[in-house]
PDB file of N, CA and C in Angstrom:
ATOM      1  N   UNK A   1     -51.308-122.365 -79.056  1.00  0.00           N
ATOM      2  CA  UNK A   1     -51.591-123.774 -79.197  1.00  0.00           C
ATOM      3  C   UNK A   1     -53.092-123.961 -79.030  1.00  0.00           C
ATOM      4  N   UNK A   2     -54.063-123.830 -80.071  1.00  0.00           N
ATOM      5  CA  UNK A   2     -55.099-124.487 -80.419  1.00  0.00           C
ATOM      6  C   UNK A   2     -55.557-125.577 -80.640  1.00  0.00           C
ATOM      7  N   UNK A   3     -55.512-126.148 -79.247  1.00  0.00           N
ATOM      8  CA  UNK A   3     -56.437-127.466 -79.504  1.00  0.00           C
ATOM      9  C   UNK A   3     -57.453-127.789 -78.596  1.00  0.00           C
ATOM     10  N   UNK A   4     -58.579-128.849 -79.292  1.00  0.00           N
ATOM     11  CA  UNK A   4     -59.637-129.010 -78.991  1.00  0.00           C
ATOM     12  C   UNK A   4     -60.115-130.026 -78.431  1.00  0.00           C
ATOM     13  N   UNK A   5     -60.351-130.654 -77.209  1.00  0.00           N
ATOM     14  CA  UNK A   5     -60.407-131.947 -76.601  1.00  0.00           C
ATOM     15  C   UNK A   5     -61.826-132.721 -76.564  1.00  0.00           C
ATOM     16  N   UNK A   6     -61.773-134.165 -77.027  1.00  0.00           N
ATOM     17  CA  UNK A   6     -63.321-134.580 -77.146  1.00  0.00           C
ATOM     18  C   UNK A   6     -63.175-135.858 -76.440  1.00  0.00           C
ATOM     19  N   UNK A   7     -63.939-136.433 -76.722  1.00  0.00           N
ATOM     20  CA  UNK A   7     -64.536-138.375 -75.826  1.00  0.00           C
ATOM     21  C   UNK A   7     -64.947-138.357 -77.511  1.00  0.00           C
ATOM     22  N   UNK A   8     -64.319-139.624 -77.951  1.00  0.00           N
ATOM     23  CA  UNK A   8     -64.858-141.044 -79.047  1.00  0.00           C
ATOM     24  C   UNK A   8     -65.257-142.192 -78.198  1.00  0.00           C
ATOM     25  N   UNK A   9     -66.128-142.720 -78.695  1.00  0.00           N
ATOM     26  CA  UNK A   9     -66.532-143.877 -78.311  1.00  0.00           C
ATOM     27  C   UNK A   9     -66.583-145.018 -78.701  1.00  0.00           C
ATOM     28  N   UNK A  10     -65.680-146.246 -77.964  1.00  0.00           N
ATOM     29  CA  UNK A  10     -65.989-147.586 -78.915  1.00  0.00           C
ATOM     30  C   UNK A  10     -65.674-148.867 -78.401  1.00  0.00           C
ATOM     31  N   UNK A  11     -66.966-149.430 -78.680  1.00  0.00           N
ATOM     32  CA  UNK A  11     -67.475-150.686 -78.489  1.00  0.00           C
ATOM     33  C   UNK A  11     -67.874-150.531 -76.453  1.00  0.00           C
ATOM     34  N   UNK A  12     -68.553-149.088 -76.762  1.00  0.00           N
ATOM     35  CA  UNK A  12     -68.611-148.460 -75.238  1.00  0.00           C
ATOM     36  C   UNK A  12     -67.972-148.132 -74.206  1.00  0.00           C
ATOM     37  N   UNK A  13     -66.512-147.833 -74.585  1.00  0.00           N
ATOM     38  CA  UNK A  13     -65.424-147.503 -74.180  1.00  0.00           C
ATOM     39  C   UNK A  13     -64.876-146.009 -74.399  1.00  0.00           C
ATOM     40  N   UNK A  14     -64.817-145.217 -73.260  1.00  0.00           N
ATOM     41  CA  UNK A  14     -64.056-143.968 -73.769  1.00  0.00           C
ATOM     42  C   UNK A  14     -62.948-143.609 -73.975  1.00  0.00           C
ATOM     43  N   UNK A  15     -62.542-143.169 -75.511  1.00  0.00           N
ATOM     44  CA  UNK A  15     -60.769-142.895 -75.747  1.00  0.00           C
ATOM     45  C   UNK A  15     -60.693-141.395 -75.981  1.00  0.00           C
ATOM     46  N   UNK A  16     -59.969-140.508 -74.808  1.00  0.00           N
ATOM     47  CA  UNK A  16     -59.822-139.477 -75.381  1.00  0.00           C
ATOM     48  C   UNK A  16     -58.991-138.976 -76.137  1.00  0.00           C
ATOM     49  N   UNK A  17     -59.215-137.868 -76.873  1.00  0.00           N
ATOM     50  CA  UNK A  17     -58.728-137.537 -78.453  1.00  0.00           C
ATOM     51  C   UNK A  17     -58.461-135.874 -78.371  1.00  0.00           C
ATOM     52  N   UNK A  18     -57.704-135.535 -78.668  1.00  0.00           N
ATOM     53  CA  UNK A  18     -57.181-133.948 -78.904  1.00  0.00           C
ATOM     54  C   UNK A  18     -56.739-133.735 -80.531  1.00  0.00           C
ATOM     55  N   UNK A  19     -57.223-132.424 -80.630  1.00  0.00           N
ATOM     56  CA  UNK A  19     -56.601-132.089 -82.082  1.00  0.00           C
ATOM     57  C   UNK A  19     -55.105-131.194 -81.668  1.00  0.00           C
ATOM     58  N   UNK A  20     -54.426-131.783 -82.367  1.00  0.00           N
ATOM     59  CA  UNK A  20     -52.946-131.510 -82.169  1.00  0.00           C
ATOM     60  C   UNK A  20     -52.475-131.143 -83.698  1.00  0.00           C
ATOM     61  N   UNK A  21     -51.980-130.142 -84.342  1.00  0.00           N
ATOM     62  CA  UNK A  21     -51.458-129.882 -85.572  1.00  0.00           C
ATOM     63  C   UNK A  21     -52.267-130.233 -86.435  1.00  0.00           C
ATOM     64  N   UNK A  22     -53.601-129.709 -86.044  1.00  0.00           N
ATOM     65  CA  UNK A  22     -54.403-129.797 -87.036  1.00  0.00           C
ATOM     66  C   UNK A  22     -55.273-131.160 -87.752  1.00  0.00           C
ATOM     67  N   UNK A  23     -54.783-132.329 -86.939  1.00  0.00           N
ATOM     68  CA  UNK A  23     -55.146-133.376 -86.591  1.00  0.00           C
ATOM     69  C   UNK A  23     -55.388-134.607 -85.708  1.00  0.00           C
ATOM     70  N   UNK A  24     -56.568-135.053 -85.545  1.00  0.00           N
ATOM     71  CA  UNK A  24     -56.899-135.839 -84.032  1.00  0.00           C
ATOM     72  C   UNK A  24     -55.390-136.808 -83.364  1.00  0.00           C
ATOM     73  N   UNK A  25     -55.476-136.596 -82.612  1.00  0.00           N
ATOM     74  CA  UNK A  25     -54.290-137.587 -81.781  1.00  0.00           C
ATOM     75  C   UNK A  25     -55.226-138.234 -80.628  1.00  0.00           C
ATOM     76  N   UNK A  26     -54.757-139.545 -80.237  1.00  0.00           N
ATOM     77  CA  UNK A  26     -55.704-140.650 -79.666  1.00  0.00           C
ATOM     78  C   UNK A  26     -55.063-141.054 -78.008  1.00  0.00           C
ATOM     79  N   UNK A  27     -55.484-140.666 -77.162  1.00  0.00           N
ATOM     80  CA  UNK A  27     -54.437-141.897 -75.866  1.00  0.00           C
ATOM     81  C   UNK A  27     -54.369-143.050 -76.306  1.00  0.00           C
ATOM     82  N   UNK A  28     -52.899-143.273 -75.941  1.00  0.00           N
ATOM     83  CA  UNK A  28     -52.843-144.441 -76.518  1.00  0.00           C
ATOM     84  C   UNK A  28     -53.479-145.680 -75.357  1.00  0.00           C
ATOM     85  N   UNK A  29     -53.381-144.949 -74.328  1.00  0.00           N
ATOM     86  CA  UNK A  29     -53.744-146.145 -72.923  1.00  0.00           C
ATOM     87  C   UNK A  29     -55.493-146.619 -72.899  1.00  0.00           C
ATOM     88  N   UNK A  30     -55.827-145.370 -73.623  1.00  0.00           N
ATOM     89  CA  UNK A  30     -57.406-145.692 -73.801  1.00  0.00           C
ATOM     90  C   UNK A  30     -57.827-146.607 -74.758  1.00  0.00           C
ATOM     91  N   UNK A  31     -57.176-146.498 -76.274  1.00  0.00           N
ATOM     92  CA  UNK A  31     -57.089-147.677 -77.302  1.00  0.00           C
ATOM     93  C   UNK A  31     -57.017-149.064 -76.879  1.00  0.00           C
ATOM     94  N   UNK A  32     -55.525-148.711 -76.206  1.00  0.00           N
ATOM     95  CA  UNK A  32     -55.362-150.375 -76.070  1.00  0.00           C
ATOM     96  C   UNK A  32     -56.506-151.120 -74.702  1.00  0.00           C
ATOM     97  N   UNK A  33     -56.896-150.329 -73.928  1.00  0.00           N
ATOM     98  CA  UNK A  33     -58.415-150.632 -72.789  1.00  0.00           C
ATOM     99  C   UNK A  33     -59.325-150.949 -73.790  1.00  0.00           C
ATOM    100  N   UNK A  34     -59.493-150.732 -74.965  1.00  0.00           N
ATOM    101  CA  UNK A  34     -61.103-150.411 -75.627  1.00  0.00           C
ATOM    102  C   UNK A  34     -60.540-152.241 -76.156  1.00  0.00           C
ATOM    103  N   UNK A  35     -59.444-152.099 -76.544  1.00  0.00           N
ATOM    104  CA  UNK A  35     -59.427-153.151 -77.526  1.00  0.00           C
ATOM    105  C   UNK A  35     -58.892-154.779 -76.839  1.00  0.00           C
ATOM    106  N   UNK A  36     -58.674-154.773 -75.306  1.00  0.00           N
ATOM    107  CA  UNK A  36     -58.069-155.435 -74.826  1.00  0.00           C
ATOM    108  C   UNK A  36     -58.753-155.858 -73.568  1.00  0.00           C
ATOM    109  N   UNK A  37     -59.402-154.923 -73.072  1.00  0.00           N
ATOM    110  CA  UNK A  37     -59.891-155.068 -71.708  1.00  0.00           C
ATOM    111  C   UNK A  37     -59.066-155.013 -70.573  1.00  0.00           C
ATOM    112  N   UNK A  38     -57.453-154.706 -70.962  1.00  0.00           N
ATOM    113  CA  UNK A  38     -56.463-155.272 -69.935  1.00  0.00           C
ATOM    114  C   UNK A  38     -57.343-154.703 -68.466  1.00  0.00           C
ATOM    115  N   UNK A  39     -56.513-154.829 -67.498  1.00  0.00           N
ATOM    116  CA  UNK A  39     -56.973-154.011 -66.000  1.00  0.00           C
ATOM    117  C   UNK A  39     -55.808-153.047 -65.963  1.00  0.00           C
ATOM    118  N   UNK A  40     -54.658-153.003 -66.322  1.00  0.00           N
ATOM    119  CA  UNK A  40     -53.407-152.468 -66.553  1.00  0.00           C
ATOM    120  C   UNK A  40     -52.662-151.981 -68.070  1.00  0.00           C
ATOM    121  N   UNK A  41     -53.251-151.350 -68.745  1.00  0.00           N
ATOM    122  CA  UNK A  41     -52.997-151.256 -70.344  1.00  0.00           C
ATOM    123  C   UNK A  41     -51.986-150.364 -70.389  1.00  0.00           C
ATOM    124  N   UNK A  42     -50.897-149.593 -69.114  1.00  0.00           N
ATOM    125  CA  UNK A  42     -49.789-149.470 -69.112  1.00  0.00           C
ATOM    126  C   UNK A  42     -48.830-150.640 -68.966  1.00  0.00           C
ATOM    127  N   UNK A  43     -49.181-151.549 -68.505  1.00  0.00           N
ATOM    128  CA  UNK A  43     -48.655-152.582 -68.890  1.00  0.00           C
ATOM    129  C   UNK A  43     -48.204-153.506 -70.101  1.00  0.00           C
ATOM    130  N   UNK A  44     -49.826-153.379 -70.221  1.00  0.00           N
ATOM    131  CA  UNK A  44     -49.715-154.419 -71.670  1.00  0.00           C
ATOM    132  C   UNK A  44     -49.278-153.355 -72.988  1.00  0.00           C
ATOM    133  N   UNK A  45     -49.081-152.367 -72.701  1.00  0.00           N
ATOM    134  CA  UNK A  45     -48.174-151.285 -73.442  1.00  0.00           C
ATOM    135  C   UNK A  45     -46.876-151.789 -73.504  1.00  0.00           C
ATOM    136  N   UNK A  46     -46.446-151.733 -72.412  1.00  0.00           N
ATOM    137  CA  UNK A  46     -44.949-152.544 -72.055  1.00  0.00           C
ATOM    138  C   UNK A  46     -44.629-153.580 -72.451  1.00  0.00           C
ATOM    139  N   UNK A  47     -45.497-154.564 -72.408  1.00  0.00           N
ATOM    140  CA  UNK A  47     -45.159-156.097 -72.817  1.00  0.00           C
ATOM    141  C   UNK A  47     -45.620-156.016 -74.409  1.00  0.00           C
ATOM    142  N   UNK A  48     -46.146-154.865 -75.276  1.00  0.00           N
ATOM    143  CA  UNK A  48     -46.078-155.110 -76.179  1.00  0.00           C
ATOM    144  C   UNK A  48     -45.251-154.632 -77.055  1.00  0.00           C
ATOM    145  N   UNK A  49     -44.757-153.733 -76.559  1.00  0.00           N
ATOM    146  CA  UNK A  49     -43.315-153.023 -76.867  1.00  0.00           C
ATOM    147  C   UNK A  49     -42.191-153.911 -76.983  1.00  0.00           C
ATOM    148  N   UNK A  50     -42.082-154.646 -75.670  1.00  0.00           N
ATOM    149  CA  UNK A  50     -41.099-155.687 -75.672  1.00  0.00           C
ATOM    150  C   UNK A  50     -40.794-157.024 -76.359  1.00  0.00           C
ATOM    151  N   UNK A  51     -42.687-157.332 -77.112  1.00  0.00           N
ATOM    152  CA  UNK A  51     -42.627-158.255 -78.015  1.00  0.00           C
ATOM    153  C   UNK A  51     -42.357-158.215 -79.448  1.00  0.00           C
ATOM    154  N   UNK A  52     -42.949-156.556 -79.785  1.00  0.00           N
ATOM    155  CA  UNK A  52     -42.603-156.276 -80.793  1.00  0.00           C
ATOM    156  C   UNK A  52     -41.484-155.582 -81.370  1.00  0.00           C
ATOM    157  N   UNK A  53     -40.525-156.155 -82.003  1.00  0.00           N
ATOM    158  CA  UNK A  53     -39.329-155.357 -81.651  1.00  0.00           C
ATOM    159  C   UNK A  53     -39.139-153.512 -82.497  1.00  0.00           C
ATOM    160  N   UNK A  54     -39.662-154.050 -83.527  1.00  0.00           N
ATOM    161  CA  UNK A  54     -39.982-152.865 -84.669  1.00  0.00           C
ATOM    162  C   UNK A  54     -41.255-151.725 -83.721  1.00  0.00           C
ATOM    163  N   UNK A  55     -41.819-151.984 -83.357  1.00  0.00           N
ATOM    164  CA  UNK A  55     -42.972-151.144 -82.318  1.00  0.00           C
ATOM    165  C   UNK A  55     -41.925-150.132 -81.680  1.00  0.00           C
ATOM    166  N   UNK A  56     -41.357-150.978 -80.294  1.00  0.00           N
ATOM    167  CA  UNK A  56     -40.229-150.683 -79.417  1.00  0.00           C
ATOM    168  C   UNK A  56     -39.582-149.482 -80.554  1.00  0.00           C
ATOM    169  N   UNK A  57     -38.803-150.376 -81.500  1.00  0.00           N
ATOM    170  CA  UNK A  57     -37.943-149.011 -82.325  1.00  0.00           C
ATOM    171  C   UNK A  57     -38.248-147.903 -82.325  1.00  0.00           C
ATOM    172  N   UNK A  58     -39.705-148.115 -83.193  1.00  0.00           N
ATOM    173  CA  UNK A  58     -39.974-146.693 -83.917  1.00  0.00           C
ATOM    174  C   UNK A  58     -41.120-145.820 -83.054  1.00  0.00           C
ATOM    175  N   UNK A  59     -41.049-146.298 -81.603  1.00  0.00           N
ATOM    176  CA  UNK A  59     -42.052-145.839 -80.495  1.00  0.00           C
ATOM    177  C   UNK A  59     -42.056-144.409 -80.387  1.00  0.00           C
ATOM    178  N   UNK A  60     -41.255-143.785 -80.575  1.00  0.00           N
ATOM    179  CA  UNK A  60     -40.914-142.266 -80.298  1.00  0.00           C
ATOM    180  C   UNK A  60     -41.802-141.582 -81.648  1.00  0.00           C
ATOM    181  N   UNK A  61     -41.239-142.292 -83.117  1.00  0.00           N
ATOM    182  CA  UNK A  61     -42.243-141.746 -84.414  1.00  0.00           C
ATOM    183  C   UNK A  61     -43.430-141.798 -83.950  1.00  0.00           C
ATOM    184  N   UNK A  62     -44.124-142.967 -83.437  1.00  0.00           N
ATOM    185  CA  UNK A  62     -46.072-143.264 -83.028  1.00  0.00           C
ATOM    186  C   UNK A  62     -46.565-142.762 -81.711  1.00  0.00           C
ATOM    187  N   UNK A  63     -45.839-142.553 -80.737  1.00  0.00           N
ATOM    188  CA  UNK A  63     -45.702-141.906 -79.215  1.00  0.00           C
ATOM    189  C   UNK A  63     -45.552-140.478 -79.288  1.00  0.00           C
ATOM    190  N   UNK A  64     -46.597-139.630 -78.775  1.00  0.00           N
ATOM    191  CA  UNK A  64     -46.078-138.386 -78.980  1.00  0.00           C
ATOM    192  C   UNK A  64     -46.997-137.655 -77.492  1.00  0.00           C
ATOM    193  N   UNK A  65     -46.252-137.601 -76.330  1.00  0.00           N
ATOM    194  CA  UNK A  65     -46.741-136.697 -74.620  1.00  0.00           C
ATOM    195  C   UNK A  65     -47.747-135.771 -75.350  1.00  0.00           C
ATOM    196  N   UNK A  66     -48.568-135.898 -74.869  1.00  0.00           N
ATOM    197  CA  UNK A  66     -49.859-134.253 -75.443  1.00  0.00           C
ATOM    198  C   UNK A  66     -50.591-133.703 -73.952  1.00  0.00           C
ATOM    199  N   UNK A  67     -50.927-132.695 -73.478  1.00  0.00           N
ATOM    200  CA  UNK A  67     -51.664-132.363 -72.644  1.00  0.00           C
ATOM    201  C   UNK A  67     -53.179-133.243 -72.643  1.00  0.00           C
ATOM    202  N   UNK A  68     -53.640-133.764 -71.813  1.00  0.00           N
ATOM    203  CA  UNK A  68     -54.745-134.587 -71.586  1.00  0.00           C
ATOM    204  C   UNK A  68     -55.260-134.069 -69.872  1.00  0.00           C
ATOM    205  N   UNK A  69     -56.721-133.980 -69.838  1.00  0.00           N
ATOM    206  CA  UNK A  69     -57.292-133.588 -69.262  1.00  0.00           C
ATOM    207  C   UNK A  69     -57.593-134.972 -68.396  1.00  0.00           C
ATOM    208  N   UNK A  70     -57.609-135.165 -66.580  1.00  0.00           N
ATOM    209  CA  UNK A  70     -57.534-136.293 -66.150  1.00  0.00           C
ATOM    210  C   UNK A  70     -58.401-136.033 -65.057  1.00  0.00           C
ATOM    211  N   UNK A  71     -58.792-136.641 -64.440  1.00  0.00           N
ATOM    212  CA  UNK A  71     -59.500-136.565 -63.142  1.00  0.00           C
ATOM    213  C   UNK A  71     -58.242-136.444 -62.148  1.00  0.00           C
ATOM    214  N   UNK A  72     -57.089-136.374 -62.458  1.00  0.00           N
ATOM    215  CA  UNK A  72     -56.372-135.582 -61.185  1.00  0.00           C
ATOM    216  C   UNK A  72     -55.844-133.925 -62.094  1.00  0.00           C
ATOM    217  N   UNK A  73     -56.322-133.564 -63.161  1.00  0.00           N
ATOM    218  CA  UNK A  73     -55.741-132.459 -63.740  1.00  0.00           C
ATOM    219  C   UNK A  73     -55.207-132.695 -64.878  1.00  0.00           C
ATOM    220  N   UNK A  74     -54.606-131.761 -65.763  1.00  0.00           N
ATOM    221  CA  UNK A  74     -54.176-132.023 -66.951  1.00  0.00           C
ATOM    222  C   UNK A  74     -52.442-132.730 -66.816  1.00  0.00           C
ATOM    223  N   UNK A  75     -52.635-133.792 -67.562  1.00  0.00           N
ATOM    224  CA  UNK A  75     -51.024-134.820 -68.002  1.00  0.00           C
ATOM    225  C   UNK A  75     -50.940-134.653 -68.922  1.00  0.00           C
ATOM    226  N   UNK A  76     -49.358-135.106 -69.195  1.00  0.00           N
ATOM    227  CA  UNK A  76     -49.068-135.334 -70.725  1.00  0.00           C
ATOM    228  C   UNK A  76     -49.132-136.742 -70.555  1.00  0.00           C
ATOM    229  N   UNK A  77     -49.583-137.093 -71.350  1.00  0.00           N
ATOM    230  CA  UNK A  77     -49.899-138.503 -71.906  1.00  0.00           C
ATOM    231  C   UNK A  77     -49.445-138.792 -73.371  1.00  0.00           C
ATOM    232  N   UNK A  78     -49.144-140.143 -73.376  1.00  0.00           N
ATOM    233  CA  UNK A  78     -48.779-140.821 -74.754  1.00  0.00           C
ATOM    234  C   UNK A  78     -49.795-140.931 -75.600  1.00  0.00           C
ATOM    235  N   UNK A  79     -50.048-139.872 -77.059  1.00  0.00           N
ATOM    236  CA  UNK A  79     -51.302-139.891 -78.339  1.00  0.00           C
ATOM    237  C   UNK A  79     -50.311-140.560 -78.857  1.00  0.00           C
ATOM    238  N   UNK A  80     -51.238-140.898 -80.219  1.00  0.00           N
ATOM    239  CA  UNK A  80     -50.448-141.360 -81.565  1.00  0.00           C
ATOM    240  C   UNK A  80     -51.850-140.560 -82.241  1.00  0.00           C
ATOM    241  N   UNK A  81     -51.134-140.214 -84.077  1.00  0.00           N
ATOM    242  CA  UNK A  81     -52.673-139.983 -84.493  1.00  0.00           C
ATOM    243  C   UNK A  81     -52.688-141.396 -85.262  1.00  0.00           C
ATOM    244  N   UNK A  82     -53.950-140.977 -86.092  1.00  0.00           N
ATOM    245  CA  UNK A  82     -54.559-142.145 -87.009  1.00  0.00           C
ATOM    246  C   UNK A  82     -53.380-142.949 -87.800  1.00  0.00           C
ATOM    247  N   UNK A  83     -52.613-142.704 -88.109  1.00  0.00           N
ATOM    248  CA  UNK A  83     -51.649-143.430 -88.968  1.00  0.00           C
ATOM    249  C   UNK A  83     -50.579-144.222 -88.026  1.00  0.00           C
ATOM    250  N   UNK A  84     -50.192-143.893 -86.829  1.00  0.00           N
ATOM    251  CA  UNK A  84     -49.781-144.494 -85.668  1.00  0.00           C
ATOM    252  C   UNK A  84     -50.104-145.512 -84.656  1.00  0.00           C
ATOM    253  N   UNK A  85     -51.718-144.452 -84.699  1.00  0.00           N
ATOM    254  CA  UNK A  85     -52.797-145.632 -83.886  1.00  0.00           C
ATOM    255  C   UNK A  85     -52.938-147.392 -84.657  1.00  0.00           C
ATOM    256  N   UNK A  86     -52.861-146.814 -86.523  1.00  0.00           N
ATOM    257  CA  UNK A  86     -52.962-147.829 -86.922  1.00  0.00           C
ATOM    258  C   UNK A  86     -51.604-149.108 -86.652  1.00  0.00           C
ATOM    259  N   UNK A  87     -50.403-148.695 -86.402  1.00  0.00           N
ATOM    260  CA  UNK A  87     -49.144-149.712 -86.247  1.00  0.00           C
ATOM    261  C   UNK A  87     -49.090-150.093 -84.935  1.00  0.00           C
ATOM    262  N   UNK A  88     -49.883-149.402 -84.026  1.00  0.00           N
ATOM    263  CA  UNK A  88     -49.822-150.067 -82.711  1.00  0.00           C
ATOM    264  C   UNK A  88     -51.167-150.515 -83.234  1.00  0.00           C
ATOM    265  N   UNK A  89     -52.255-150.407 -83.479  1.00  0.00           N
ATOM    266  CA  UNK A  89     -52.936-151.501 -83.541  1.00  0.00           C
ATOM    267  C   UNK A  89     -52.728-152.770 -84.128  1.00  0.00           C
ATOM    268  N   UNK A  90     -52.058-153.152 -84.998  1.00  0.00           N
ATOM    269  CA  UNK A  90     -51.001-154.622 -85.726  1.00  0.00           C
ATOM    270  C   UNK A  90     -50.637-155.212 -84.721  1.00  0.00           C
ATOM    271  N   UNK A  91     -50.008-154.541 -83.409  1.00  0.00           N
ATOM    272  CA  UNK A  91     -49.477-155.663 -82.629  1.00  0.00           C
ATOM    273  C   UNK A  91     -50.424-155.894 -81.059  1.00  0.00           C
ATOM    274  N   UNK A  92     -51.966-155.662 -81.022  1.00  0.00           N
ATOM    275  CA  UNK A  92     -52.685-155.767 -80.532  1.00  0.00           C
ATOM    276  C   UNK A  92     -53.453-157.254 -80.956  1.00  0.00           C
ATOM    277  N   UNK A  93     -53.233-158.704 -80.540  1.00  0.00           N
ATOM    278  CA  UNK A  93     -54.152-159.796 -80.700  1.00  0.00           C
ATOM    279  C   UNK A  93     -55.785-159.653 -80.514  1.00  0.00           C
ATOM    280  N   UNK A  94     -56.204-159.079 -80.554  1.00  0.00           N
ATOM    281  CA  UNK A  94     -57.646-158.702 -80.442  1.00  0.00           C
ATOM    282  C   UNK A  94     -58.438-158.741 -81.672  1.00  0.00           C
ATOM    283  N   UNK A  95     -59.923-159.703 -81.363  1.00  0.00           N
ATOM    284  CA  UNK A  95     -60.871-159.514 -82.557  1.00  0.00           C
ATOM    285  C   UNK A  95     -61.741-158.488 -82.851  1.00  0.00           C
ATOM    286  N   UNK A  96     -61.390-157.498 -81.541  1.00  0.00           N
ATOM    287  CA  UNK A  96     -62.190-156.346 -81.365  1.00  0.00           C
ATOM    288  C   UNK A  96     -61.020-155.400 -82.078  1.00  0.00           C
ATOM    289  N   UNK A  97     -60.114-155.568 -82.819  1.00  0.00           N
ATOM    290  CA  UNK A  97     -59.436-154.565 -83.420  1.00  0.00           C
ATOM    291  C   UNK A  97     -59.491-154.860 -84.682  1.00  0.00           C
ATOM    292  N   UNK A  98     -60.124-156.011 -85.566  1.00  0.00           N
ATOM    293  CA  UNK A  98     -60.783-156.205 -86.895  1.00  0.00           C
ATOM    294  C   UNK A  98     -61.600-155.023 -87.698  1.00  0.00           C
ATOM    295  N   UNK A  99     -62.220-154.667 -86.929  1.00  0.00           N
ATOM    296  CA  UNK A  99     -63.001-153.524 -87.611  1.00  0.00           C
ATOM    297  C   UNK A  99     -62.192-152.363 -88.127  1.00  0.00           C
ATOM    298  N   UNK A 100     -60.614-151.855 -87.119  1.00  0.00           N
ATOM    299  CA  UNK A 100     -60.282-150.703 -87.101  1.00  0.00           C
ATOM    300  C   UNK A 100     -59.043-150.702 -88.158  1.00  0.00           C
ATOM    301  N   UNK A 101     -58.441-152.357 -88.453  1.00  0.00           N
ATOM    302  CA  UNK A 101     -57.819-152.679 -89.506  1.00  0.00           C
ATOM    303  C   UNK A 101     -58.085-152.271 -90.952  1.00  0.00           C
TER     304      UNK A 101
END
């Protein structure tokens, strides 16, 4: 298992990113911080799951545990790649997610 772990940056926010099958996969907890500001973006994960009902469904297709490197050690954490990142970004209200549309 070859993969390669980096920091993207945006709107001065760090989301980390792993290459997984040969293509980038994103935290998803870091996205929704960059684009939301929540204080809790496991949360507002939750409550957006619960609003969106089609999200919720097909969470397992866009959700995928990856090894992530943490300041307490390596987790699996929830990526999506680019084509995933993009359907959870739809149900993000944010004008800071205009650009990534």
């Amino acid at each position: 298992m070859n993969e390669s772990k980096k920091i993207a940056i945006f709107q001065k926010k760090e989301i980390r990113k792993v290459i997984h099958n040969n293509e980038w996969w994103f935290v998803i907890e870091d996205v929704v911080f960059a684009l939301t500001d929540s204080k809790n973006p496991r949360g507002y994960i939750k409550d957006m799951r619960r609003r969106d009902a089609e999200l919720a469904k097909g969470w397992g297709q866009f959700a995928t545990p990856l090894s992530i490197e943490t300041a307490g050690g390596v987790q699996r954490i929830n990526c999506a790649n680019t084509e995933g990142l993009f359907r959870i970004i739809q149900s993000i209200p944010s004008s800071k997610a205009e650009p990534l549309e």
